[in-house]
C-alpha atoms as a PDB file:
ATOM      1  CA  UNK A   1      -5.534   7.060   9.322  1.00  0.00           C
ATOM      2  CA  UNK A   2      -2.564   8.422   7.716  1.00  0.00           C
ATOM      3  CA  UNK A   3      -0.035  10.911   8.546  1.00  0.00           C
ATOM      4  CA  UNK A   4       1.285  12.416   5.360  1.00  0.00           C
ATOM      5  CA  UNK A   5       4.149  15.177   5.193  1.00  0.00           C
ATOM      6  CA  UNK A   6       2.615  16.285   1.599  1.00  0.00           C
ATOM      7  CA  UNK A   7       5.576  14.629  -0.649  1.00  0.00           C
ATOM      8  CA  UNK A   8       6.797  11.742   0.606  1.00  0.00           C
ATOM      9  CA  UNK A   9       4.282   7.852  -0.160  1.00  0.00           C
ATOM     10  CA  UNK A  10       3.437   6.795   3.469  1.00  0.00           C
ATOM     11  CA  UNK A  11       4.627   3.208   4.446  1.00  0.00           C
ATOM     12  CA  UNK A  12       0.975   2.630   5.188  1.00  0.00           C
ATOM     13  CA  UNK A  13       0.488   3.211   1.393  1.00  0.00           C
ATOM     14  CA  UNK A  14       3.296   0.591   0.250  1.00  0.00           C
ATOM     15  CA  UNK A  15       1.337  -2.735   1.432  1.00  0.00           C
ATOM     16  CA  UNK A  16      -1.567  -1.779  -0.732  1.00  0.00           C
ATOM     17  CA  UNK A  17      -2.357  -3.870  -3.452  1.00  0.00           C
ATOM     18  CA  UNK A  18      -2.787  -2.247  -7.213  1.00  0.00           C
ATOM     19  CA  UNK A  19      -5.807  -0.002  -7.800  1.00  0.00           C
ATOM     20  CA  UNK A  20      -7.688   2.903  -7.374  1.00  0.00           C
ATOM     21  CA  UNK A  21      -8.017   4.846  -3.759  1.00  0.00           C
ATOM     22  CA  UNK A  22      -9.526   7.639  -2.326  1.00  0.00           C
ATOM     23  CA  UNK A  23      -8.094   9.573  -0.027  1.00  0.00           C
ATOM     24  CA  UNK A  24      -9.892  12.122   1.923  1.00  0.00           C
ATOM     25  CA  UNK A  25      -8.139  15.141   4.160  1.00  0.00           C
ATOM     26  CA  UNK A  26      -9.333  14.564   8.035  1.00  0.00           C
ATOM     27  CA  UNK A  27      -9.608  17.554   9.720  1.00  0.00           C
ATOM     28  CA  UNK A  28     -11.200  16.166  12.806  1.00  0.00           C
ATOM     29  CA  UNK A  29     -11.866  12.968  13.215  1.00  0.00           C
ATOM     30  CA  UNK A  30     -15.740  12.093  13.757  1.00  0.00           C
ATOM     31  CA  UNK A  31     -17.668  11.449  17.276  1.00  0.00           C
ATOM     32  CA  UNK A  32     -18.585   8.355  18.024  1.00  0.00           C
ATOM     33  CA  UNK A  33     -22.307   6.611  18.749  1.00  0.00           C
ATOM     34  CA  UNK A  34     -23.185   5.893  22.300  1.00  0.00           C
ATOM     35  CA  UNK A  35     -23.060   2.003  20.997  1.00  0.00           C
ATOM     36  CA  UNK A  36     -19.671   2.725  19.706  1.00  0.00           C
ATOM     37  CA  UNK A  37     -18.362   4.423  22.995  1.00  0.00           C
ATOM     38  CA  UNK A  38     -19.989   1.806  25.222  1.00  0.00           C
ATOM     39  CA  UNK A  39     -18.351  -0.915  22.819  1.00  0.00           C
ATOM     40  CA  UNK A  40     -14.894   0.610  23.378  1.00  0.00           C
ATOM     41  CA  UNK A  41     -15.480   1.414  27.309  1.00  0.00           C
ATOM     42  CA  UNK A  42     -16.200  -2.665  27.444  1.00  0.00           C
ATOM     43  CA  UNK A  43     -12.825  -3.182  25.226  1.00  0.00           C
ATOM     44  CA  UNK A  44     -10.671  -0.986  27.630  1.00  0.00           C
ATOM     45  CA  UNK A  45     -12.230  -3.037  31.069  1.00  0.00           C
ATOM     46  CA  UNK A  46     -11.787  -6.293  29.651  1.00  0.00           C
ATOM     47  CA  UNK A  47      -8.124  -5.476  29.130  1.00  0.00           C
ATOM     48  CA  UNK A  48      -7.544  -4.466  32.518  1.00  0.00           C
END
């Protein structure tokens, strides 16, 4: 995800090689499966 002010190229942007993007405007970002959220729940115990 990037953060764009509306003018200024995004760092994020600068490490990409040559070519053709698209970009899409994120209002929300979307909900996750229950495989996802169990997947992440597992990430944040094994860290602790």
């Amino acid at each position: 995800m990037v953060h764009w002010n509306g003018k200024d190229v995004p760092k994020e942007l600068h490490a990409l090689p040559e070519g053709r993007y698209v970009i899409e405007s994120v209002d929300a970002a979307p909900g996750l499966s229950p495989d996802e959220e169990a997947g992440l729940e597992q990430a944040i115990d094994s860290l602790r």
